[in-house]
Every structure is written in structure tokens, then in C-alpha cells.
C-alpha atoms as a PDB file:
ATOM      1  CA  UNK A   1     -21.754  15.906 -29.232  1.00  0.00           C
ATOM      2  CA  UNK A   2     -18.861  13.692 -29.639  1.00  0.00           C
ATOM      3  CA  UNK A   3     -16.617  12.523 -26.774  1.00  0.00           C
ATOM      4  CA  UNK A   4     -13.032  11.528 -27.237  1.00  0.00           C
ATOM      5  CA  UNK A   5     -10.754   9.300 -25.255  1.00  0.00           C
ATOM      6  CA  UNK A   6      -7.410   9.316 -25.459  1.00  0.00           C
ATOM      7  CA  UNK A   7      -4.482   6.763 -23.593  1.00  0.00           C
ATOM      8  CA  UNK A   8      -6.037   3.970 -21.496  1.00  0.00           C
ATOM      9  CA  UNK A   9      -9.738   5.174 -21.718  1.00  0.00           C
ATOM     10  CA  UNK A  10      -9.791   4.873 -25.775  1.00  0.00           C
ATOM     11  CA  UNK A  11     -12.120   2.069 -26.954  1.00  0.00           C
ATOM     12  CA  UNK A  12      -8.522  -0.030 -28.717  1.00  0.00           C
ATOM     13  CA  UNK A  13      -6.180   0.604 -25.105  1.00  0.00           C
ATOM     14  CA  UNK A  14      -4.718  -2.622 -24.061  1.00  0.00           C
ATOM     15  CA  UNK A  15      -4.546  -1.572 -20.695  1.00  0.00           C
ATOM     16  CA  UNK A  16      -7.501  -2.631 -17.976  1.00  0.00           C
ATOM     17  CA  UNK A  17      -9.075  -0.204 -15.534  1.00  0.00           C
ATOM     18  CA  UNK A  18      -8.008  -2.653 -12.736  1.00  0.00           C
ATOM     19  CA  UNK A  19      -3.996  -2.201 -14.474  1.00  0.00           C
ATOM     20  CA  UNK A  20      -4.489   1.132 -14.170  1.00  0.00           C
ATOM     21  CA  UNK A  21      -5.853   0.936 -10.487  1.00  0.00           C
ATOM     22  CA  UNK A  22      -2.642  -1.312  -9.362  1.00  0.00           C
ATOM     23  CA  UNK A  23      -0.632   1.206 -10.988  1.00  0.00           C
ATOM     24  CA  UNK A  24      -2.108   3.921  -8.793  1.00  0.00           C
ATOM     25  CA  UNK A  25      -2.022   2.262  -5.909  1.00  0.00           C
ATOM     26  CA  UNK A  26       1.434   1.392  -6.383  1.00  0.00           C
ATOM     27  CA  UNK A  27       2.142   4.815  -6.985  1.00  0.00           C
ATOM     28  CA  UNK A  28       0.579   5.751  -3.583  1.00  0.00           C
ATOM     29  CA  UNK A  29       2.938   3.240  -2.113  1.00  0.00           C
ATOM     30  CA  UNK A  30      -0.266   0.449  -1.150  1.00  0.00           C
ATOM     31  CA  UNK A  31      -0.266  -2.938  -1.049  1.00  0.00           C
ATOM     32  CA  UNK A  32      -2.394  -4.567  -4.032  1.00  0.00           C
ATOM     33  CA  UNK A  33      -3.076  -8.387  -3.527  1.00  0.00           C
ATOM     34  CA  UNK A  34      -4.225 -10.579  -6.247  1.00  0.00           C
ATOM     35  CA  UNK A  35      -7.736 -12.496  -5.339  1.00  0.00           C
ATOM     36  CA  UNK A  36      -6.533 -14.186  -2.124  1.00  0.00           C
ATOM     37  CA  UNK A  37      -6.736 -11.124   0.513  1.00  0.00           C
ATOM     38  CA  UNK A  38      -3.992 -11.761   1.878  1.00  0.00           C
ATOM     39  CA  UNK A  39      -0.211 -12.127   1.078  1.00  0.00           C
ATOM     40  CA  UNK A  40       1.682 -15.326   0.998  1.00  0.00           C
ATOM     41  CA  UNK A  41       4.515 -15.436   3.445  1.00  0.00           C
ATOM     42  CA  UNK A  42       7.804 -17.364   1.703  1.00  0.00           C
ATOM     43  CA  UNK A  43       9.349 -17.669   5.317  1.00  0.00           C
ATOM     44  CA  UNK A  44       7.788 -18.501   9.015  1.00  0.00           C
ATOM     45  CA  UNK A  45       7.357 -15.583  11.442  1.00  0.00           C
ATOM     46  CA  UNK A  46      10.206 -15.214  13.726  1.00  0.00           C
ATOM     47  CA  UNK A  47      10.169 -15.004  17.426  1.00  0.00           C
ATOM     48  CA  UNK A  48       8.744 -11.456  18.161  1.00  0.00           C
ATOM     49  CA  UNK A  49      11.239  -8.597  19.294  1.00  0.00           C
ATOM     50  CA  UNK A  50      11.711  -8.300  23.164  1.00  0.00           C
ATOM     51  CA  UNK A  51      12.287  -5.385  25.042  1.00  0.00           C
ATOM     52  CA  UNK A  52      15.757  -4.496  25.927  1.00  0.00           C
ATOM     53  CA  UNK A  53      14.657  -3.610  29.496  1.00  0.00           C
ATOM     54  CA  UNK A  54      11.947  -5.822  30.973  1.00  0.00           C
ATOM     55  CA  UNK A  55      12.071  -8.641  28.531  1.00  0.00           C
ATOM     56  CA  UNK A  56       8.141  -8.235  27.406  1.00  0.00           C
ATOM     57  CA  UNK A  57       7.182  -9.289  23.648  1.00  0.00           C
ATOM     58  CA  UNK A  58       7.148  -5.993  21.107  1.00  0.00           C
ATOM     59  CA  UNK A  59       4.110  -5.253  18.500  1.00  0.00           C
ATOM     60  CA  UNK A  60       3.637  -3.142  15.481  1.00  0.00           C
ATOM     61  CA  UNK A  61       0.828  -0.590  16.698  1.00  0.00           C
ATOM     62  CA  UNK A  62       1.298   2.285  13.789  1.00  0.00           C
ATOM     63  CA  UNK A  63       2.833   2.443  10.593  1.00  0.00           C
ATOM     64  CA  UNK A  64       3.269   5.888   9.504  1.00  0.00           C
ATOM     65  CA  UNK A  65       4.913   6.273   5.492  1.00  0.00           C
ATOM     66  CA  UNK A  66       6.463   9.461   5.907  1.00  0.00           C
ATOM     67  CA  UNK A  67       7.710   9.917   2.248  1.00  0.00           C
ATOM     68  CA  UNK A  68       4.640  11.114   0.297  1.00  0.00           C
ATOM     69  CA  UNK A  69       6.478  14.940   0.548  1.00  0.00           C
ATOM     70  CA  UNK A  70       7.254  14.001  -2.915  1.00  0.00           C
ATOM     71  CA  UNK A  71       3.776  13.839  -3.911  1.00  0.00           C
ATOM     72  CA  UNK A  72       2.259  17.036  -1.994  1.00  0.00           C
ATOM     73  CA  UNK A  73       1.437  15.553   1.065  1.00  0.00           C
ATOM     74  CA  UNK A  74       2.733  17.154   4.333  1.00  0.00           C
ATOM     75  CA  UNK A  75       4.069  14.488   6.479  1.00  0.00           C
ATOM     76  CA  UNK A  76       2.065  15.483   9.520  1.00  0.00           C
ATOM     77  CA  UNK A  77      -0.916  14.718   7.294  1.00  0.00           C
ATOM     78  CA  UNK A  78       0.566  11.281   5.955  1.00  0.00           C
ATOM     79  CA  UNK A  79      -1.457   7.780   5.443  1.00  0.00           C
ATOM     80  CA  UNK A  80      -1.287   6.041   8.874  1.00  0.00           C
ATOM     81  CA  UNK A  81      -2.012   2.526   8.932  1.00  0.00           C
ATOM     82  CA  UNK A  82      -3.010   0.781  12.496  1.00  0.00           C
ATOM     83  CA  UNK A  83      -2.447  -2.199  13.404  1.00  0.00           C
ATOM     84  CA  UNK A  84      -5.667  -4.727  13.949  1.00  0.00           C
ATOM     85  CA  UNK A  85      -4.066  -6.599  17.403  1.00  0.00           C
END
């Protein structure tokens, strides 16, 4: 039995499994770093956001993408992404 591949899994693609696994994952709206595991940052951090009431430092606790309706996936049932602080 013979097995054909067609697109990027025939044996003259010039596309890489790992270009096709960045392409997915920025598809699915991830982050993809290069080697390093972790991403540059061009500019210092600024001060952290204060409270309008008491005063007292903000942080991130939960990122939640809510726009992968597009794709199928109900938001309530979205990627969450927790912060590690």
C-alpha cells in the first residue's frame, strides 16, 4: 500500500513542521518565542497602575481572550491564562 502526502507533509514541501506549528499557534492567537523563553522587552516597565480609591499597586491576575467565537469556541469555555505572581 502506497501513502500519499500532499501540501506541507509531501517529501519536496519547503515548509518545516515547526513553520507549520508557529502558524497554528498563531492562528490560536499564542505567543511563539524563538529559543530564548522569553520575550525581549524594547522599553522598561512602567510604574504599576494604582487604585483610584485606596492608592494600592494593581496586578494582572487573569487574562481571558474572549474572541475565539470565530473559531467554534464558546466564550464561557475560552483559553484563560493566569498569571504566575
Amino acid at each position: 500500500m502506497k501513502i500519499r502526502h500532499y501540501g506541507w507533509m509531501s517529501a519536496n514541501s519547503k515548509i518545516s513542521v515547526d513553520e507549520v506549528k508557529w502558524l497554528v499557534w498563531i492562528m490560536l492567537g499564542w505567543t511563539f518565542w524563538l529559543a530564548s523563553g522569553y520575550a525581549p522587552q524594547t522599553k522598561k516597565l512602567t510604574a504599576p497602575m494604582k487604585c483610584i480609591e485606596c492608592g494600592g499597586e494593581m496586578r494582572v491576575t487573569e487574562v481571558t481572550y474572549r474572541s475565539l467565537g470565530s473559531l467554534g469556541v464558546r466564550p464561557e469555555h475560552g483559553q484563560t491564562f493566569y498569571d504566575s505572581g
